[in-house]
Protein backbone atom coordinates (compact mmCIF):
# COMPACT_ATOMS: atom_id res chain seq x y z
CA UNK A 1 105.54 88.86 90.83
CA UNK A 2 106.31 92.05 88.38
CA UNK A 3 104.10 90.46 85.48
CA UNK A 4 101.39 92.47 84.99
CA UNK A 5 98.47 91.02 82.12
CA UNK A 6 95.30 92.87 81.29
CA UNK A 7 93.15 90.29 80.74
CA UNK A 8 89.38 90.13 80.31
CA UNK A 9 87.70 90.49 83.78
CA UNK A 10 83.55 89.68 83.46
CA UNK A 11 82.84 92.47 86.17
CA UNK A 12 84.55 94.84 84.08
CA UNK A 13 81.93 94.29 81.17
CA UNK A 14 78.56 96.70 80.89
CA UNK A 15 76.55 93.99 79.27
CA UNK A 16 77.35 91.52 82.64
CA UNK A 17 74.37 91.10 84.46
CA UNK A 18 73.85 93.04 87.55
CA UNK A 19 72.47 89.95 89.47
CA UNK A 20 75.73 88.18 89.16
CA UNK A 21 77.47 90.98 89.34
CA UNK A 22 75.59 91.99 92.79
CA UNK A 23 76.38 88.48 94.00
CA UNK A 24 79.88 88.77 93.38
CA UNK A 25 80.71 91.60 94.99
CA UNK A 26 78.28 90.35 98.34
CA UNK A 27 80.79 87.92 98.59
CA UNK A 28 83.99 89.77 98.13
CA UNK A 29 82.45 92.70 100.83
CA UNK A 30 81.75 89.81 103.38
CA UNK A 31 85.54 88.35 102.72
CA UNK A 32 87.21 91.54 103.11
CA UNK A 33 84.99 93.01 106.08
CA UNK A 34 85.59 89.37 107.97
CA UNK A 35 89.04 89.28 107.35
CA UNK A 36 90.01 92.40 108.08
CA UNK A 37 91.74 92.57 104.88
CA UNK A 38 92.69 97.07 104.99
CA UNK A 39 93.59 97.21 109.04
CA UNK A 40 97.36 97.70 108.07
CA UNK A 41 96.69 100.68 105.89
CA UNK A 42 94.38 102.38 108.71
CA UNK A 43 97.38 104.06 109.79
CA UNK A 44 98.53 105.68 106.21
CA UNK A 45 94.85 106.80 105.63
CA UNK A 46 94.25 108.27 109.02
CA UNK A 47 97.40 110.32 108.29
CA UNK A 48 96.04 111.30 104.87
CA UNK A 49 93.08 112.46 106.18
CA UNK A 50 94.84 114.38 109.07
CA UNK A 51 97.31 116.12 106.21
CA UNK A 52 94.08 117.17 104.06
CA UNK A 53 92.76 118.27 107.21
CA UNK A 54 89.47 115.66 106.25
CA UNK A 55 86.82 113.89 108.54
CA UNK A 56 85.22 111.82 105.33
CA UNK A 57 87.21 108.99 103.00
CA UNK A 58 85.51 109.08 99.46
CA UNK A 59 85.13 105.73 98.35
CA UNK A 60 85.64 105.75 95.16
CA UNK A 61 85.09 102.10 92.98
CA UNK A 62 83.15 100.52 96.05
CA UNK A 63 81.01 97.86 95.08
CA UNK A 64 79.29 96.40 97.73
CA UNK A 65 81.26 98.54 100.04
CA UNK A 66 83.66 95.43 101.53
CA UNK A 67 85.64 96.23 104.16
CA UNK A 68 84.26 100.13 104.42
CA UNK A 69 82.61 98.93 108.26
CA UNK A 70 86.07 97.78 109.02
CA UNK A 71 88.03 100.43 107.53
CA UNK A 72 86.09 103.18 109.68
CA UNK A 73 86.35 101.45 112.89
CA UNK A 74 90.02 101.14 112.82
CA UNK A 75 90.06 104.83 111.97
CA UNK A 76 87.98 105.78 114.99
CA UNK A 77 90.35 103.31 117.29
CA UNK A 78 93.23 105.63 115.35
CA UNK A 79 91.10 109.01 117.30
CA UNK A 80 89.62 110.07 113.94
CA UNK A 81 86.23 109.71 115.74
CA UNK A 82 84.71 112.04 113.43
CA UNK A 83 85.47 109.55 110.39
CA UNK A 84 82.97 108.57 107.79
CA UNK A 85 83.10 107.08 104.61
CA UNK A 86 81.20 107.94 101.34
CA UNK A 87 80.85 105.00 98.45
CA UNK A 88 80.21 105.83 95.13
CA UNK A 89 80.65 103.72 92.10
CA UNK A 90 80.22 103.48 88.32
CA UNK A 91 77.34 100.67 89.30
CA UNK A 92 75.82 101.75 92.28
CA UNK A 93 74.73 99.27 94.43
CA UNK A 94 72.01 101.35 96.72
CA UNK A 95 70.60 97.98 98.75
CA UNK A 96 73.90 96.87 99.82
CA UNK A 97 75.01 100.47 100.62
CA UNK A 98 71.66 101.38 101.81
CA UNK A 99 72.20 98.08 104.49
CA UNK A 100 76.22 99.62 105.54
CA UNK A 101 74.35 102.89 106.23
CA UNK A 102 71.99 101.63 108.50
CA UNK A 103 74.67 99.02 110.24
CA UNK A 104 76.97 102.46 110.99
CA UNK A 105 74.02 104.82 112.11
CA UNK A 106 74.38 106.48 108.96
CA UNK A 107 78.78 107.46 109.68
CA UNK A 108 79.23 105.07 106.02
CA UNK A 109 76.69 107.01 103.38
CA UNK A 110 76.63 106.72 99.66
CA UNK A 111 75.88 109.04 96.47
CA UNK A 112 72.85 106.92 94.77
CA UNK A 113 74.16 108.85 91.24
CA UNK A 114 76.49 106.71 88.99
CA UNK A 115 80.21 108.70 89.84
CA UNK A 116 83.26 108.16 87.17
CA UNK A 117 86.31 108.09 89.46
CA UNK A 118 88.30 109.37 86.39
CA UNK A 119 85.90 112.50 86.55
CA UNK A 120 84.92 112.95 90.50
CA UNK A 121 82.25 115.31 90.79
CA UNK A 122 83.40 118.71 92.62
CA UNK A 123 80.57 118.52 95.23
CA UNK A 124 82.12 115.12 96.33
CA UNK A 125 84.90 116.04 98.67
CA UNK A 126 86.76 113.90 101.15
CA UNK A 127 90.15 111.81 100.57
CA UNK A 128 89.62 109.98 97.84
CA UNK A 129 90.07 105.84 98.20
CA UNK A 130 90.16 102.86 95.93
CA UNK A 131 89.95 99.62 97.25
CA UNK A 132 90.10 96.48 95.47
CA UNK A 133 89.80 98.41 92.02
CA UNK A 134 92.78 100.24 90.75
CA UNK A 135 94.14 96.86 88.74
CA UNK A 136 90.55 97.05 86.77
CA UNK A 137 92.11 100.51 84.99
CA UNK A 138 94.77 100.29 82.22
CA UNK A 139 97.81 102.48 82.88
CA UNK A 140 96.58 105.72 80.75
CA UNK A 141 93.18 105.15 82.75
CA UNK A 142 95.10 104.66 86.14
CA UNK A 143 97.59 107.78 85.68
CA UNK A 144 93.80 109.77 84.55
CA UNK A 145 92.58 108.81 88.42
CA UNK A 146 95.39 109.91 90.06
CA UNK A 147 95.87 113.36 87.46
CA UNK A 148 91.93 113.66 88.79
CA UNK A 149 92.24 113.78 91.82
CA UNK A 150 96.66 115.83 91.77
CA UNK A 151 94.04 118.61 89.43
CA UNK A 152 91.40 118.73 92.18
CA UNK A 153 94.13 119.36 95.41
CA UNK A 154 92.55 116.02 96.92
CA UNK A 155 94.29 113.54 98.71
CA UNK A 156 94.72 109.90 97.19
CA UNK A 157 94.97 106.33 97.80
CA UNK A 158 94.54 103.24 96.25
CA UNK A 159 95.02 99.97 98.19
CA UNK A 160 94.68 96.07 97.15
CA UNK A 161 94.45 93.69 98.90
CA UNK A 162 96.88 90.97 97.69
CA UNK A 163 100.69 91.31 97.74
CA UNK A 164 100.75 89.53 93.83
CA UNK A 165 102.32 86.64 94.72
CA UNK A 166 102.12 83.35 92.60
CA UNK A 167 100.41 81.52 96.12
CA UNK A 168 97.62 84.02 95.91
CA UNK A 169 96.87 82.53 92.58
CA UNK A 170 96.94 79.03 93.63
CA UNK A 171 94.28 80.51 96.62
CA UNK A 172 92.11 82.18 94.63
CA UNK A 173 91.23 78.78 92.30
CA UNK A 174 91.38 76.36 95.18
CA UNK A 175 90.03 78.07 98.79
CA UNK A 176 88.02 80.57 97.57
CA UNK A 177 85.46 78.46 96.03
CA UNK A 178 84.88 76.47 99.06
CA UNK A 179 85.01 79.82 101.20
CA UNK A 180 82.03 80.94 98.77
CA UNK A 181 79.85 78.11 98.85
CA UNK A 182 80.12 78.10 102.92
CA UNK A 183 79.41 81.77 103.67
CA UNK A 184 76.87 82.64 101.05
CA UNK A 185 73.75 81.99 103.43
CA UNK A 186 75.33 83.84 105.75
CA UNK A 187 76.09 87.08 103.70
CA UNK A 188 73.35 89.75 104.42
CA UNK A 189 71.25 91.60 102.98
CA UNK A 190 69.69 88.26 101.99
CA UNK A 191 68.87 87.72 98.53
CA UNK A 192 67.70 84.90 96.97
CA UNK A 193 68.93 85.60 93.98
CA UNK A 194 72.40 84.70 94.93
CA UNK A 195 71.48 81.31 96.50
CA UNK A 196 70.07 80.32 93.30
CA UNK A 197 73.35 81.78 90.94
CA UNK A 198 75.56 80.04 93.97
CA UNK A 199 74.24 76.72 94.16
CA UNK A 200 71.21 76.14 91.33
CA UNK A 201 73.27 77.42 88.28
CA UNK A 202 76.99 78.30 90.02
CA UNK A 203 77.50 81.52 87.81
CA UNK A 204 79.00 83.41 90.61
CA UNK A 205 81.28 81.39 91.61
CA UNK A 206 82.83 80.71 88.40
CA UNK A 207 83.18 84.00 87.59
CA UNK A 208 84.35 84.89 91.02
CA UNK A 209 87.19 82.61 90.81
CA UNK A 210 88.25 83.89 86.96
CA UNK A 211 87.97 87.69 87.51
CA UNK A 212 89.98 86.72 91.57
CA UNK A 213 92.66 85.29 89.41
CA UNK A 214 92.83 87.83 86.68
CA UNK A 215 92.88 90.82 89.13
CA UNK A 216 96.04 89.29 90.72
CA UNK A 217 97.58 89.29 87.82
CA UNK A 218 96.77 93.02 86.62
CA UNK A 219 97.57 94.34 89.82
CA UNK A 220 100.37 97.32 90.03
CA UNK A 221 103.27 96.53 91.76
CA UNK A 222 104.51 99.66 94.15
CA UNK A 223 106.94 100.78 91.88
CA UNK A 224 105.08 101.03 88.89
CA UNK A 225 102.35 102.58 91.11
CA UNK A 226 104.90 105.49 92.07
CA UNK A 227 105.63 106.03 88.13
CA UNK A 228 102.06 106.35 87.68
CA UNK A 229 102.04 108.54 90.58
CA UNK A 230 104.59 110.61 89.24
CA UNK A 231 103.03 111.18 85.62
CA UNK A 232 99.72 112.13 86.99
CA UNK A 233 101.81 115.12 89.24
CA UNK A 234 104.56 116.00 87.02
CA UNK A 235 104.81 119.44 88.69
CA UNK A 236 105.74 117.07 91.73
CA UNK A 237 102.75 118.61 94.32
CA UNK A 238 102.23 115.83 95.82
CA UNK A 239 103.88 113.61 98.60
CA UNK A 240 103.93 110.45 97.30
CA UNK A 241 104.39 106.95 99.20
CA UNK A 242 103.91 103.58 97.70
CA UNK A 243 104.83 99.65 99.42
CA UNK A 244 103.26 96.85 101.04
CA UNK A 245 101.97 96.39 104.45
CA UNK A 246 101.91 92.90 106.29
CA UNK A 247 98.98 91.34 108.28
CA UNK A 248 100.19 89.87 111.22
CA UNK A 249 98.89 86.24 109.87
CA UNK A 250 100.72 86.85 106.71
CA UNK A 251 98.85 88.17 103.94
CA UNK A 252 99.91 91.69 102.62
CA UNK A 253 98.15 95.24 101.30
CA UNK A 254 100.24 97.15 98.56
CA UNK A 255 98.88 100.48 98.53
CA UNK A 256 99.88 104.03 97.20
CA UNK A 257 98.63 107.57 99.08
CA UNK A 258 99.44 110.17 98.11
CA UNK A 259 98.62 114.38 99.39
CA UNK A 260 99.60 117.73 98.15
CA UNK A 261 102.90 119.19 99.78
């Protein structure tokens, strides 16, 4: 699928409540963490952290942090035993970070301060990562991430975790609201905030499943990633590498990394 449409995403909006907004991204981090949605990409960020000559992977966009347990345990399996992961975000989300921390023994930590990943602060360093985000920036907004990070001499990547196909649509409005209502009890740190938005008044599922759909269809495709790529380093610095990566059970990662030469 090459259409790409910006549409209106709720999580994207500052006046969306941070309850639902909490709850939704709860969900999403215990999908992606259970499903080992970013184990095919371990291997291209273990090499960009070994090229930037880096131990930590700065999160950048995290949300709840999903998939962040299971990214740095396939890095450690990779011999990057040293590996740890930062999350920051626009929204932090301390209690859900503050619960990764204490599940890692403190090798996943977090910067409490609200962090623009279009203007990463200079005392952050690390190889910079976006999971599950980049299709929430318009192009100009996208090409200012990746000119961020080409300015600063940091490594980059940005990974989703979809391949855009029309199925993943047709998933997103008919399993995934099933998958929610059957996990949420299960999803720790408990809150009961989300029972009551989950099965009371079903806010967060609804606007799961919307904003699910809508981010297939912004996503990037790899070749309009590399042309974003390219703008943000026109004096061509960087090593640049952009695709998809398939799980063995079918579903795929497109991704982009990118280091300086």
């Amino acid at each position: 699928m090459k259409l790409r449409l910006h549409l209106f995403e709720f999580e994207d909006q500052p006046w969306f409540p941070a309850v639902i907004r909490a709850g939704m991204m709860d969900y999403l981090r215990f999908m992606i963490t259970r499903l080992h949605t970013y184990r095919p990409i371990a291997p291209l960020l273990a090499e960009g952290l070994r090229r930037t000559d880096q131990t930590n992977v700065l999160e950048l966009c995290a949300g709840a942090g999903g998939g962040a347990e299971d990214v740095l345990l396939t890095l450690q399996k990779l011999g990057l035993a040293e590996a740890c992961i930062t999350l920051t975000d626009l929204y932090p989300q301390p209690e859900a970070w503050a619960h990764i921390r204490r599940q890692t023994g403190g090798a996943i930590g977090f910067a409490p301060a609200s962090v623009n990943a279009l203007q990463v602060p200079a005392e952050l360093p690390g190889f910079r990562a976006v999971f599950s985000a980049f299709h929430h920036f318009r192009p100009a907004m996208a090409e200012a991430l990746l000119r961020d990070a080409v300015l600063a001499g940091r490594g980059v990547g940005v990974f989703e975790g979809a391949g855009k196909h029309w199925l993943e649509l047709l998933l997103a409005c008919t399993v995934m609201p099933v998958a929610l209502l059957l996990i949420t009890p299960f999803i720790r740190p408990f809150r009961l905030s989300r029972l009551v938005f989950t099965y009371l008044l079903p806010l967060i599922p609804l606007f799961t499943i919307w904003d699910g759909m809508i981010s297939i269809l912004r996503m990037y495709p790899p070749d309009t990633l590399l042309a974003l790529a390219r703008r943000a380093d026109p004096e061509e610095r960087y090593v640049w590498q952009a695709g998809k990566k398939r799980h063995s059970w079918g579903p795929e990662v497109t991704y982009l990394v990118g280091w300086p030469k």
